[in-house]
C-alpha atoms as a PDB file:
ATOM      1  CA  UNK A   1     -43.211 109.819 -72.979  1.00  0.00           C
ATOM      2  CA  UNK A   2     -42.665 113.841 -74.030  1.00  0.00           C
ATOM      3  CA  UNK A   3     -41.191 115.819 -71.676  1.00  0.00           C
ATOM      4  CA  UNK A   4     -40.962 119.276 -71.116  1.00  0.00           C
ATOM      5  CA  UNK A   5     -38.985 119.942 -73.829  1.00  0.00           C
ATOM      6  CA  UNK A   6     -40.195 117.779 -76.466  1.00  0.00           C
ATOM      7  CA  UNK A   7     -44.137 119.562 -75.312  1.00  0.00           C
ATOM      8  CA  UNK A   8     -42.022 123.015 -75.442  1.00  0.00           C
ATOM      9  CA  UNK A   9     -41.288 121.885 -79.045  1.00  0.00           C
ATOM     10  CA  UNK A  10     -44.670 120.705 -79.956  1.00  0.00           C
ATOM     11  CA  UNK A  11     -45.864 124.156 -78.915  1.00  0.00           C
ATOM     12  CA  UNK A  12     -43.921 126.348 -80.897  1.00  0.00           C
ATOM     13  CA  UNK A  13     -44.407 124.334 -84.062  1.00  0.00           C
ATOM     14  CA  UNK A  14     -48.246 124.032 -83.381  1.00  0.00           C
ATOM     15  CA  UNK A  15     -47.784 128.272 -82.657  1.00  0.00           C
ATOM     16  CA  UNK A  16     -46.342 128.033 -86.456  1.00  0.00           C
ATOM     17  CA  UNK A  17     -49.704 126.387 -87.841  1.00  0.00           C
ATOM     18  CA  UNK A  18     -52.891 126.981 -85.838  1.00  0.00           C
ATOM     19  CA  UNK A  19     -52.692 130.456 -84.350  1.00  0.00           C
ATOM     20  CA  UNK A  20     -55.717 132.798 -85.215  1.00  0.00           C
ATOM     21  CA  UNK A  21     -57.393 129.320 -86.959  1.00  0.00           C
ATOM     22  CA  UNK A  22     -60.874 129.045 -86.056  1.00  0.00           C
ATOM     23  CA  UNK A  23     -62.972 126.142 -85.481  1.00  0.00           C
ATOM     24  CA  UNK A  24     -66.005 125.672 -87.005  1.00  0.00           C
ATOM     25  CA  UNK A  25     -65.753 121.523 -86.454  1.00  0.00           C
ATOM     26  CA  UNK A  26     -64.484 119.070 -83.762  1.00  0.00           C
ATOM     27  CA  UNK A  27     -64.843 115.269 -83.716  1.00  0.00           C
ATOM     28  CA  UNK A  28     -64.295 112.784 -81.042  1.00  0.00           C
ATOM     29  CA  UNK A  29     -63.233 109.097 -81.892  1.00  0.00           C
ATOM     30  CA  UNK A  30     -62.506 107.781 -78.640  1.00  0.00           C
ATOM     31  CA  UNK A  31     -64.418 109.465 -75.769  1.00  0.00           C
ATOM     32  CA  UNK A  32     -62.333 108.505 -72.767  1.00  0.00           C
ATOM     33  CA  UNK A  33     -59.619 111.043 -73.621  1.00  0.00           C
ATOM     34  CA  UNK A  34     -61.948 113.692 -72.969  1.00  0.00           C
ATOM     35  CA  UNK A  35     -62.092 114.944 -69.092  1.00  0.00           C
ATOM     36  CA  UNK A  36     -63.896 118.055 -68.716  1.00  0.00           C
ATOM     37  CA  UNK A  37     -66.622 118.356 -69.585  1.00  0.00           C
ATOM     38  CA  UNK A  38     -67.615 114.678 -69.507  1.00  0.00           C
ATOM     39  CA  UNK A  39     -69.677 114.517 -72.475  1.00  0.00           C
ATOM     40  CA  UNK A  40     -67.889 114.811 -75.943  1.00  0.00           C
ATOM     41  CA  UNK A  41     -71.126 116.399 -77.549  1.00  0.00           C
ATOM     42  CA  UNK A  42     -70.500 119.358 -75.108  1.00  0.00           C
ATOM     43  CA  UNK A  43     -67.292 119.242 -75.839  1.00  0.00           C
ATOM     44  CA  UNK A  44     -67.983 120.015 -79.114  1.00  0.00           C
ATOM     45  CA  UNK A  45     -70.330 122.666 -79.175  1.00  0.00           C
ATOM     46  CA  UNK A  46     -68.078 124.102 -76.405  1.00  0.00           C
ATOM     47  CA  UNK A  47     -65.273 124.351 -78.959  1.00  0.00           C
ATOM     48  CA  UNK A  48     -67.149 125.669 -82.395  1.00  0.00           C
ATOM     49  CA  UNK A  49     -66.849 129.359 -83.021  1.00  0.00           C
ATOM     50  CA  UNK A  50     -63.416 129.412 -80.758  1.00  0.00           C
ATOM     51  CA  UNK A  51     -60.433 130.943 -82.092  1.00  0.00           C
ATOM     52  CA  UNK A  52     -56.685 129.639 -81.235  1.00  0.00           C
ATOM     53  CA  UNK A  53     -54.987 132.911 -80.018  1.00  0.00           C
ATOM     54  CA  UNK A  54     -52.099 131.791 -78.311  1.00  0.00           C
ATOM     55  CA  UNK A  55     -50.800 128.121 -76.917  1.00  0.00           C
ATOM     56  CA  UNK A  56     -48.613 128.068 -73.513  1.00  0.00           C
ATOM     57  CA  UNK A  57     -47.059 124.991 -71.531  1.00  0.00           C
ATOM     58  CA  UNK A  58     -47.658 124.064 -68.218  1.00  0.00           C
ATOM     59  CA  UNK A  59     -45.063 121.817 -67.300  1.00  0.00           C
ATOM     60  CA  UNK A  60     -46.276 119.060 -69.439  1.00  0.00           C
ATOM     61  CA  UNK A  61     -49.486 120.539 -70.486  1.00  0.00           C
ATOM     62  CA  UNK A  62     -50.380 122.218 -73.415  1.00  0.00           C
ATOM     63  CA  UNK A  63     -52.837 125.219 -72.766  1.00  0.00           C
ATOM     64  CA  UNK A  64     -54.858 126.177 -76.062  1.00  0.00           C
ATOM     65  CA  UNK A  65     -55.775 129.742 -75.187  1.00  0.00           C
ATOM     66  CA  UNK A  66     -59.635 130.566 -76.647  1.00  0.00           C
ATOM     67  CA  UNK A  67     -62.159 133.015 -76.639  1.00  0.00           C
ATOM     68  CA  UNK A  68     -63.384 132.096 -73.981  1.00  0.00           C
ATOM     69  CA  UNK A  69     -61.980 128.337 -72.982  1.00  0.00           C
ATOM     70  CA  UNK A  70     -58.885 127.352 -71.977  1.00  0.00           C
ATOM     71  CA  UNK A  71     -57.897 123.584 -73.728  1.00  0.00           C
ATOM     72  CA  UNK A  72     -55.727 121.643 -71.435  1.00  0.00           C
ATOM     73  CA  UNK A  73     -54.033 118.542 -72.976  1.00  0.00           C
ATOM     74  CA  UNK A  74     -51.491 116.071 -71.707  1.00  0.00           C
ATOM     75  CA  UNK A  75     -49.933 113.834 -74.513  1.00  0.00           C
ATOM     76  CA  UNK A  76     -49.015 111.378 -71.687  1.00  0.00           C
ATOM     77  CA  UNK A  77     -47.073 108.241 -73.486  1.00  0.00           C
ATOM     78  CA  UNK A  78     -47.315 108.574 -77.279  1.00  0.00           C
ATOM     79  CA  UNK A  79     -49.697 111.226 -77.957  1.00  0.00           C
ATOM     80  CA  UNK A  80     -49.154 113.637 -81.053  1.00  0.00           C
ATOM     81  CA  UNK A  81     -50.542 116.152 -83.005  1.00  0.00           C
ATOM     82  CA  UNK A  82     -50.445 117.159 -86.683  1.00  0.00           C
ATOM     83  CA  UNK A  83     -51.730 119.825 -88.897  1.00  0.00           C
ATOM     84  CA  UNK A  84     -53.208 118.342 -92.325  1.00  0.00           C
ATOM     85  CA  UNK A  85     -55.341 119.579 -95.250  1.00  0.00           C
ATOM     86  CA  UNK A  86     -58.897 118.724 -94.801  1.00  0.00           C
ATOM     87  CA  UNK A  87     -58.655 116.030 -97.689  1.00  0.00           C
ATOM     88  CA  UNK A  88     -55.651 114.040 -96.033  1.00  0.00           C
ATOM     89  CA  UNK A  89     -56.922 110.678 -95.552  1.00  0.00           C
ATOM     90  CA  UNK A  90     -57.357 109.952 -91.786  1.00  0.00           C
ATOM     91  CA  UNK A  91     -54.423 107.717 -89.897  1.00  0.00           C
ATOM     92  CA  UNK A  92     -55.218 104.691 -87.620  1.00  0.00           C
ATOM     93  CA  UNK A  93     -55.157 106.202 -84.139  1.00  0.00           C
ATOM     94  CA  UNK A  94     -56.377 109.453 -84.829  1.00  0.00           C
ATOM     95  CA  UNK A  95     -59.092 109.858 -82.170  1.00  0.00           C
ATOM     96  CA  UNK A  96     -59.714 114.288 -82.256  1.00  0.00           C
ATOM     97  CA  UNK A  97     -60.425 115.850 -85.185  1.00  0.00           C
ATOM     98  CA  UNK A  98     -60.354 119.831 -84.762  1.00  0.00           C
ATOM     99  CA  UNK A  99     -61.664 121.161 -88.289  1.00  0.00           C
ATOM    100  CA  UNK A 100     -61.044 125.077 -88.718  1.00  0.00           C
ATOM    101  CA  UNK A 101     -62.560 127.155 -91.359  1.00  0.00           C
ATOM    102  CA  UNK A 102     -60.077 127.115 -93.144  1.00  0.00           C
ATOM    103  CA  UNK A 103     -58.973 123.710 -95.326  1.00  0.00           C
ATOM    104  CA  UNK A 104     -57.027 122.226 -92.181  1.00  0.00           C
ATOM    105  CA  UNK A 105     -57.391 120.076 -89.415  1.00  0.00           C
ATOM    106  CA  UNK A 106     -55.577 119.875 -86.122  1.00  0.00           C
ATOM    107  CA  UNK A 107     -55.401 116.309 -85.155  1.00  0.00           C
ATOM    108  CA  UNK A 108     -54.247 113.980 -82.432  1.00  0.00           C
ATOM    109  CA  UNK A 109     -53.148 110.978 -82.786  1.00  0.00           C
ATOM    110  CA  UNK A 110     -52.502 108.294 -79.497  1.00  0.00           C
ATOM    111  CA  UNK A 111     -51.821 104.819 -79.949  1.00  0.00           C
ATOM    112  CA  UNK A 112     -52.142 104.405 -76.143  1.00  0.00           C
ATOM    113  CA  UNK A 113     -55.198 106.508 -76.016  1.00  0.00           C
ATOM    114  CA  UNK A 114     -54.119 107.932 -72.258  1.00  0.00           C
ATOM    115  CA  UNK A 115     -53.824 111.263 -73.464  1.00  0.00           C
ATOM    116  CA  UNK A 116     -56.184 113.684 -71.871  1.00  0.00           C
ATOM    117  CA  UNK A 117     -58.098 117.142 -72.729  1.00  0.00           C
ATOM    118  CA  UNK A 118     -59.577 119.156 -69.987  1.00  0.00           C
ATOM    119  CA  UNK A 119     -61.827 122.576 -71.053  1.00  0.00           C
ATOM    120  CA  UNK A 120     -61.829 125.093 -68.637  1.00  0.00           C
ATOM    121  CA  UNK A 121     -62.834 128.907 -68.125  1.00  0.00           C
ATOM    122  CA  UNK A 122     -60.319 131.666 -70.104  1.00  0.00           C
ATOM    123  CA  UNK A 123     -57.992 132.553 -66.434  1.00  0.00           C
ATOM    124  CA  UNK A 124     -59.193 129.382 -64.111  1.00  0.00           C
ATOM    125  CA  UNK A 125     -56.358 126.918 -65.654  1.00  0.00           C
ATOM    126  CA  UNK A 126     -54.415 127.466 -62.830  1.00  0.00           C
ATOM    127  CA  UNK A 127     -56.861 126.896 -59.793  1.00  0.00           C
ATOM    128  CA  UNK A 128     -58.666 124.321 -61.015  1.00  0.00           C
ATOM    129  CA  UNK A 129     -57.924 120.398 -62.120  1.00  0.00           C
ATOM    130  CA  UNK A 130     -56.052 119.360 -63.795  1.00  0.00           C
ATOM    131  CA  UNK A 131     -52.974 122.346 -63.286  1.00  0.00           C
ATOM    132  CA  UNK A 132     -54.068 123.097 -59.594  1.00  0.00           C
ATOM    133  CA  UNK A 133     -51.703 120.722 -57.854  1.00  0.00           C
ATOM    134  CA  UNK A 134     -49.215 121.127 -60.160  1.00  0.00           C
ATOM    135  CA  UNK A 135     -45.451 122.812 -58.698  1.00  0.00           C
ATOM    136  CA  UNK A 136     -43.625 125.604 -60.987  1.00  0.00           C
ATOM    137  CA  UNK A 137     -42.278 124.910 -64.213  1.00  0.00           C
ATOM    138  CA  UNK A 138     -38.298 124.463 -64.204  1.00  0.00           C
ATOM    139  CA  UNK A 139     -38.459 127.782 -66.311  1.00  0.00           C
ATOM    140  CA  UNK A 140     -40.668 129.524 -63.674  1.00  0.00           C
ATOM    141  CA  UNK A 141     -39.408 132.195 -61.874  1.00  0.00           C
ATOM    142  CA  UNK A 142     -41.094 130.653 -58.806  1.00  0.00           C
ATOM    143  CA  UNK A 143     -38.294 127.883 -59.006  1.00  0.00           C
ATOM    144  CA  UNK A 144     -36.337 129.361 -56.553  1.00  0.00           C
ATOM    145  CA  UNK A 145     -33.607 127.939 -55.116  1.00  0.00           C
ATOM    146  CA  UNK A 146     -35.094 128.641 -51.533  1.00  0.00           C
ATOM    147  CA  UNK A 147     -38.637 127.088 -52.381  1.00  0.00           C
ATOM    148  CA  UNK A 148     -36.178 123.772 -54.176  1.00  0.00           C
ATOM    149  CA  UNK A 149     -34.307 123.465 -50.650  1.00  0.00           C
ATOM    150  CA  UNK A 150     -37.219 124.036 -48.122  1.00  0.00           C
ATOM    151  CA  UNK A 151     -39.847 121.273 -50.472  1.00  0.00           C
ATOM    152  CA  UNK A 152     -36.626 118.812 -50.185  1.00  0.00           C
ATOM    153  CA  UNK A 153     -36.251 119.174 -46.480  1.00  0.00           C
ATOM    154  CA  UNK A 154     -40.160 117.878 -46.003  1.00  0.00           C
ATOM    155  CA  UNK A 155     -39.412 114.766 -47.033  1.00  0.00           C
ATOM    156  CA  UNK A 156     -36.950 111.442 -46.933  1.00  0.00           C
ATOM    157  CA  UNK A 157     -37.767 110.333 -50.097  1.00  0.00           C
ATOM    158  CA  UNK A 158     -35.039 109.775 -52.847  1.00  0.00           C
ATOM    159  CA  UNK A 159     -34.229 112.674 -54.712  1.00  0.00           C
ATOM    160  CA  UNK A 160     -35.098 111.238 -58.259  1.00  0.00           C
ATOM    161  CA  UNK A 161     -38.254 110.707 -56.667  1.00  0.00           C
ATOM    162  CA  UNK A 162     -39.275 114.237 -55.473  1.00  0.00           C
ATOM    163  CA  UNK A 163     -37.566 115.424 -58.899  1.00  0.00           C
ATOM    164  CA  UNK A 164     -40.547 113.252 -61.028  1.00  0.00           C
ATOM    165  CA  UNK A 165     -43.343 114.410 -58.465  1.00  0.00           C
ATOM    166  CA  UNK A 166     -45.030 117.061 -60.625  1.00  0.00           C
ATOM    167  CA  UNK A 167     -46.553 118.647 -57.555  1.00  0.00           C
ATOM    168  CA  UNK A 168     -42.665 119.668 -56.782  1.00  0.00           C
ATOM    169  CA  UNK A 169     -41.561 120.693 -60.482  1.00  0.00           C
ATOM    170  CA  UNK A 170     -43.893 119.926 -63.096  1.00  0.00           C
ATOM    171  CA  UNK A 171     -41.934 118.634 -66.157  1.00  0.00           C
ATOM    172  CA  UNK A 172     -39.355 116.872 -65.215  1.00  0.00           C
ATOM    173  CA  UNK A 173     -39.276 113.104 -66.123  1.00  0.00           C
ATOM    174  CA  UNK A 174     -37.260 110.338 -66.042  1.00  0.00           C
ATOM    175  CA  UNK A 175     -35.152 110.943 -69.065  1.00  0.00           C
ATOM    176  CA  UNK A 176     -34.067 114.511 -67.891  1.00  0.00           C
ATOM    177  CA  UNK A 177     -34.000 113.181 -64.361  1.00  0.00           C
ATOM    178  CA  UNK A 178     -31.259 110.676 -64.912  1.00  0.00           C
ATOM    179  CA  UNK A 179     -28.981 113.649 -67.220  1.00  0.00           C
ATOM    180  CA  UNK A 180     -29.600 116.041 -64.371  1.00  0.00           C
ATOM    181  CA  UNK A 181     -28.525 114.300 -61.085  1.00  0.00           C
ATOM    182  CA  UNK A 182     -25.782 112.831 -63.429  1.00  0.00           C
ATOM    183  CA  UNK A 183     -24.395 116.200 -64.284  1.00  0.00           C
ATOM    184  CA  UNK A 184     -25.075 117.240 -60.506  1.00  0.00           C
ATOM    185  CA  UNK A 185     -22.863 114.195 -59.377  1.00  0.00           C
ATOM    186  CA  UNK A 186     -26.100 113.139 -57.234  1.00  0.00           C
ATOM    187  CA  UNK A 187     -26.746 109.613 -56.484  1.00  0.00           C
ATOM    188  CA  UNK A 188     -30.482 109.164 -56.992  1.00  0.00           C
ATOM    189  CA  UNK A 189     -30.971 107.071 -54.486  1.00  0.00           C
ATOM    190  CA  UNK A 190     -29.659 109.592 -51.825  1.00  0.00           C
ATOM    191  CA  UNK A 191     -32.554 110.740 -49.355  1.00  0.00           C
ATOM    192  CA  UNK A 192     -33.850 114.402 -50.533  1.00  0.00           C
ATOM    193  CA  UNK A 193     -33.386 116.118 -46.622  1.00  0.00           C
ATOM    194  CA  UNK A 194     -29.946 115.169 -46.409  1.00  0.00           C
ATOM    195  CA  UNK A 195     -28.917 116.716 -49.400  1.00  0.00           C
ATOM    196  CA  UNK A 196     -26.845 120.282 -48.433  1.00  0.00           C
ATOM    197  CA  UNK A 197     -27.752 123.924 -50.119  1.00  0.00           C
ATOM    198  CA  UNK A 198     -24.936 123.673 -52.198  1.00  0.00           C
ATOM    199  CA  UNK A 199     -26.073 119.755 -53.479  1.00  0.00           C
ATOM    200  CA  UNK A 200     -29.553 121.156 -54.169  1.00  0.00           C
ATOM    201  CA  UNK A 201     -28.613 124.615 -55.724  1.00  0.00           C
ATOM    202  CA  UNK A 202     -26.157 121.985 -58.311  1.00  0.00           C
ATOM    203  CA  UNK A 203     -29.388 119.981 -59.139  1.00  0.00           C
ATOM    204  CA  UNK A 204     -31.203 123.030 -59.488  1.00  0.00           C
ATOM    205  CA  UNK A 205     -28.632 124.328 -61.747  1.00  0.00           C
ATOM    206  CA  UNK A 206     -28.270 121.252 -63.507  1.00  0.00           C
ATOM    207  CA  UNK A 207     -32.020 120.657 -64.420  1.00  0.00           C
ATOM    208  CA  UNK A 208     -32.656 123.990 -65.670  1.00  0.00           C
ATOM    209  CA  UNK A 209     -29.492 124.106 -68.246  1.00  0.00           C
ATOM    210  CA  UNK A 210     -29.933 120.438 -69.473  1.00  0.00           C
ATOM    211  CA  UNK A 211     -33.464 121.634 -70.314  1.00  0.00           C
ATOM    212  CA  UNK A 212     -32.922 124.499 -71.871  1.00  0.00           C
ATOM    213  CA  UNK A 213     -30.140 122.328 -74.104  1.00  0.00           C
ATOM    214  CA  UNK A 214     -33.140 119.937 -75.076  1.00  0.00           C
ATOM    215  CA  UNK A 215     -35.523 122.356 -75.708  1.00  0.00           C
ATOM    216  CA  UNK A 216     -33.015 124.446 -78.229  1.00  0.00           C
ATOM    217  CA  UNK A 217     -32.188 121.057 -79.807  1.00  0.00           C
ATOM    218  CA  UNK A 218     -35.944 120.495 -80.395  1.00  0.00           C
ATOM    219  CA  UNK A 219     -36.438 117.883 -77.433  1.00  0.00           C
ATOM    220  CA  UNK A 220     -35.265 113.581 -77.309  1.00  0.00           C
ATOM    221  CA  UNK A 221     -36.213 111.213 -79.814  1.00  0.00           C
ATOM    222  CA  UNK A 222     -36.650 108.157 -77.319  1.00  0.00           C
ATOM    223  CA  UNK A 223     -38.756 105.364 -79.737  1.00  0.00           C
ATOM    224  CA  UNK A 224     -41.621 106.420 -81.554  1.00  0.00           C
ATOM    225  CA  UNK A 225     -41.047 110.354 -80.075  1.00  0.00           C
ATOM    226  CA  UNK A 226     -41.531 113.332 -82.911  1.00  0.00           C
ATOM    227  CA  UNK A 227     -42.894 116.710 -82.852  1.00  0.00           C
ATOM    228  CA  UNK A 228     -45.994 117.705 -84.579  1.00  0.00           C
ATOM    229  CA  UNK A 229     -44.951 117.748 -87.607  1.00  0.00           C
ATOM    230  CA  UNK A 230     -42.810 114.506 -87.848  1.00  0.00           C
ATOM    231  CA  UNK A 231     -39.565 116.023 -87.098  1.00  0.00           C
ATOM    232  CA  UNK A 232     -37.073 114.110 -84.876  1.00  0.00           C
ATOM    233  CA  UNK A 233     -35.828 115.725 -81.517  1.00  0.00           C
ATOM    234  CA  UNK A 234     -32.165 116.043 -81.872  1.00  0.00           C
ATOM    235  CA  UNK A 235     -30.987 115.839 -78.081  1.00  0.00           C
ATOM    236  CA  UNK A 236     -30.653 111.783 -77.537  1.00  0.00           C
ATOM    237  CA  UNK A 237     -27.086 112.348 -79.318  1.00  0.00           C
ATOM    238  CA  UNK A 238     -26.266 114.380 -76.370  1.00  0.00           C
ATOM    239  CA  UNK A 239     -27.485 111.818 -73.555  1.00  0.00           C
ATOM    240  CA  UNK A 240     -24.475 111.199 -71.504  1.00  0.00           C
ATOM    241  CA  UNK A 241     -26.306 108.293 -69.342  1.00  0.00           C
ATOM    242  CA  UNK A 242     -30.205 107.393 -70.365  1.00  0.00           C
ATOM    243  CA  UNK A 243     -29.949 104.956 -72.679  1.00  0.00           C
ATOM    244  CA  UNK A 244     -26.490 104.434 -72.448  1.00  0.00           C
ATOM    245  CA  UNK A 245     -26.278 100.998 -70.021  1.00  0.00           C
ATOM    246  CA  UNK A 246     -22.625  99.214 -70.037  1.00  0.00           C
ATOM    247  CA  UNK A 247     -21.489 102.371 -72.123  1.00  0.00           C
ATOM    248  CA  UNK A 248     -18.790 104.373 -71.268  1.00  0.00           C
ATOM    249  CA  UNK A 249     -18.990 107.925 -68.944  1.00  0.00           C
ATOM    250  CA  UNK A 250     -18.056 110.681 -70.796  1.00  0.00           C
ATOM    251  CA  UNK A 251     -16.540 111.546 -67.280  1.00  0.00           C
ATOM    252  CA  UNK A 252     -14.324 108.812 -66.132  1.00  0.00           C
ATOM    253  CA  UNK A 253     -14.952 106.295 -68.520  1.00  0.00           C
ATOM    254  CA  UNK A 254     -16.271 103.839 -66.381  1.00  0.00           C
ATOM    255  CA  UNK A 255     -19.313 101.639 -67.371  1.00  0.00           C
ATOM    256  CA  UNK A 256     -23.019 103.091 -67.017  1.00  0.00           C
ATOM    257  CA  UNK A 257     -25.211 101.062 -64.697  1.00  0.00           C
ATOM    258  CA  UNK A 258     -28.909 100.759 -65.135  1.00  0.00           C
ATOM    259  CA  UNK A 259     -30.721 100.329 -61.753  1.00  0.00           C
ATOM    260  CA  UNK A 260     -34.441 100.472 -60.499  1.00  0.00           C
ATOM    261  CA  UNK A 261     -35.455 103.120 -58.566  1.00  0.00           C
ATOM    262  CA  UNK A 262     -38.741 103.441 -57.488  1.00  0.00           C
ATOM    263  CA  UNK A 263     -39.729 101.399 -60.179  1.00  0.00           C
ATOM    264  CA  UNK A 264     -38.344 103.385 -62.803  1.00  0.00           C
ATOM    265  CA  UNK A 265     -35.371 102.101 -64.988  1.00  0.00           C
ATOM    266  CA  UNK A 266     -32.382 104.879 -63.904  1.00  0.00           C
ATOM    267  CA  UNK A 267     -29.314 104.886 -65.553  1.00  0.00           C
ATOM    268  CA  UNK A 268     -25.999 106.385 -63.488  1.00  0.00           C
ATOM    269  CA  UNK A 269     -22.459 106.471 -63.264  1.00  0.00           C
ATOM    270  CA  UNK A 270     -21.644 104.707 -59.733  1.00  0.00           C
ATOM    271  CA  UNK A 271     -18.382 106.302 -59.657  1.00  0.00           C
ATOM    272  CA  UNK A 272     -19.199 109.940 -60.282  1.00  0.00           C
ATOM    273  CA  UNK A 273     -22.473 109.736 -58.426  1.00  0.00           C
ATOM    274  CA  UNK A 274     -21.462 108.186 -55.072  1.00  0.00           C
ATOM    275  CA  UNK A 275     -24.194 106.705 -52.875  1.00  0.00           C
END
């Protein structure tokens, strides 16, 4: 699934190709992707005549910023976009065509079709679904360490649990999860109230550099993962434990364990990070 990064890359590249494009043209293969407003021929008509000024990320949202609409899409598992030439023949999977007016297309492509696009009013993305529940962005300056410690203190659950509840920190899945309580020496099984200031300011820490080191590298290439224009995330050479079951920590050397937790496949060093 993109993460925050890997979206963070998908917007800049899409900011390369589609800003100031204008659409004169949208169809809609598969219906269910879009949310709001529930009928794709409003959808439509919704969308023609709207320019692309500017495209932001919320957590793992991309917000295309209109005239007068705000586009809110979630690539969820294997969603993609792509910018072609109007004449490009069409790939299997390809279920929104946006046609500007000029010889492109912006399209997106899903192969598990749970991707989602939301229209809302220019300035309501925040208040209304499906941003509204969301918590701030790693990158926020909301993200304070004070708001981190007193949302961890509500609640007994295991930290790598809070840490993938978007309504906490949006962005943050189980890939950068695993790197960050690694780094933090946090076992991620350990209850989120009992963890001290000093634990939670060193997850903190930890989540917002190893981000900032995948978004620079362009994001992870974890199976079928590109960017929109079929360019490979660098960062999964840098993955010290996702991924990396029975190989050795770059820390002590000793062999990384894959566990479940929470029904999520988690991947740790049980010597560095100590239950």
């Amino acid at each position: 699934m993109p993460e925050l990064p890997e979206v963070e890359t998908i917007r800049k590249t899409l900011k390369r190709f589609v800003l100031n494009r204008t659409i004169n043209d949208v169809n809609v293969y598969w219906g269910n992707i879009i949310k709001k407003p529930d009928d794709t021929e409003h959808f439509k008509q919704l969308l023609i005549g709207q320019t692309i000024h500017d495209i932001k990320r919320k957590g793992k949202f991309l917000l295309f910023e209109l005239d007068d609409y705000t586009l809110i899409s979630h690539l969820r598992m294997e969603g993609k976009y792509s910018v072609h030439y109007k004449d490009e023949p069409v790939k299997k999977h390809t279920h929104v065509i946006f046609s500007f007016t000029t010889d492109e297309e912006l399209r997106y492509n899903d192969v598990r079709k749970f991707g989602t696009m939301h229209i809302v009013n220019k300035g309501e993305e925040l208040i209304q679904k499906p941003l509204d529940q969301l918590g701030p962005d790693p990158f926020d300056k909301e993200f304070t360490l004070d708001y981190f410690y007193k949302r961890l203190k509500t609640t007994n659950r295991s930290i790598k649990a809070v840490l993938l509840d978007q309504t906490v920190v949006a962005g943050l899945g189980n890939i950068y999860v695993d790197e960050t309580l690694f780094k933090a020496r946090i076992h991620p099984l350990k209850k989120s109230n009992k963890l001290t200031k000093k634990e939670v300011q060193e997850i903190r820490k930890q989540a917002i550099l190893t981000l900032e080191e995948a978004v620079e590298q362009g994001g992870t290439t974890i199976r079928s993962y590109v960017n929109s224009q079929g360019e490979m995330g660098m960062f999964q050479q840098e993955l010290a434990v996702y991924g990396q079951e029975n190989e050795a920590c770059p820390n002590c050397g000793s062999p990384i364990t894959k566990m479940k937790v929470g029904g999520r496949g988690t991947h740790i060093c049980l010597n560095c990070q100590r239950f």
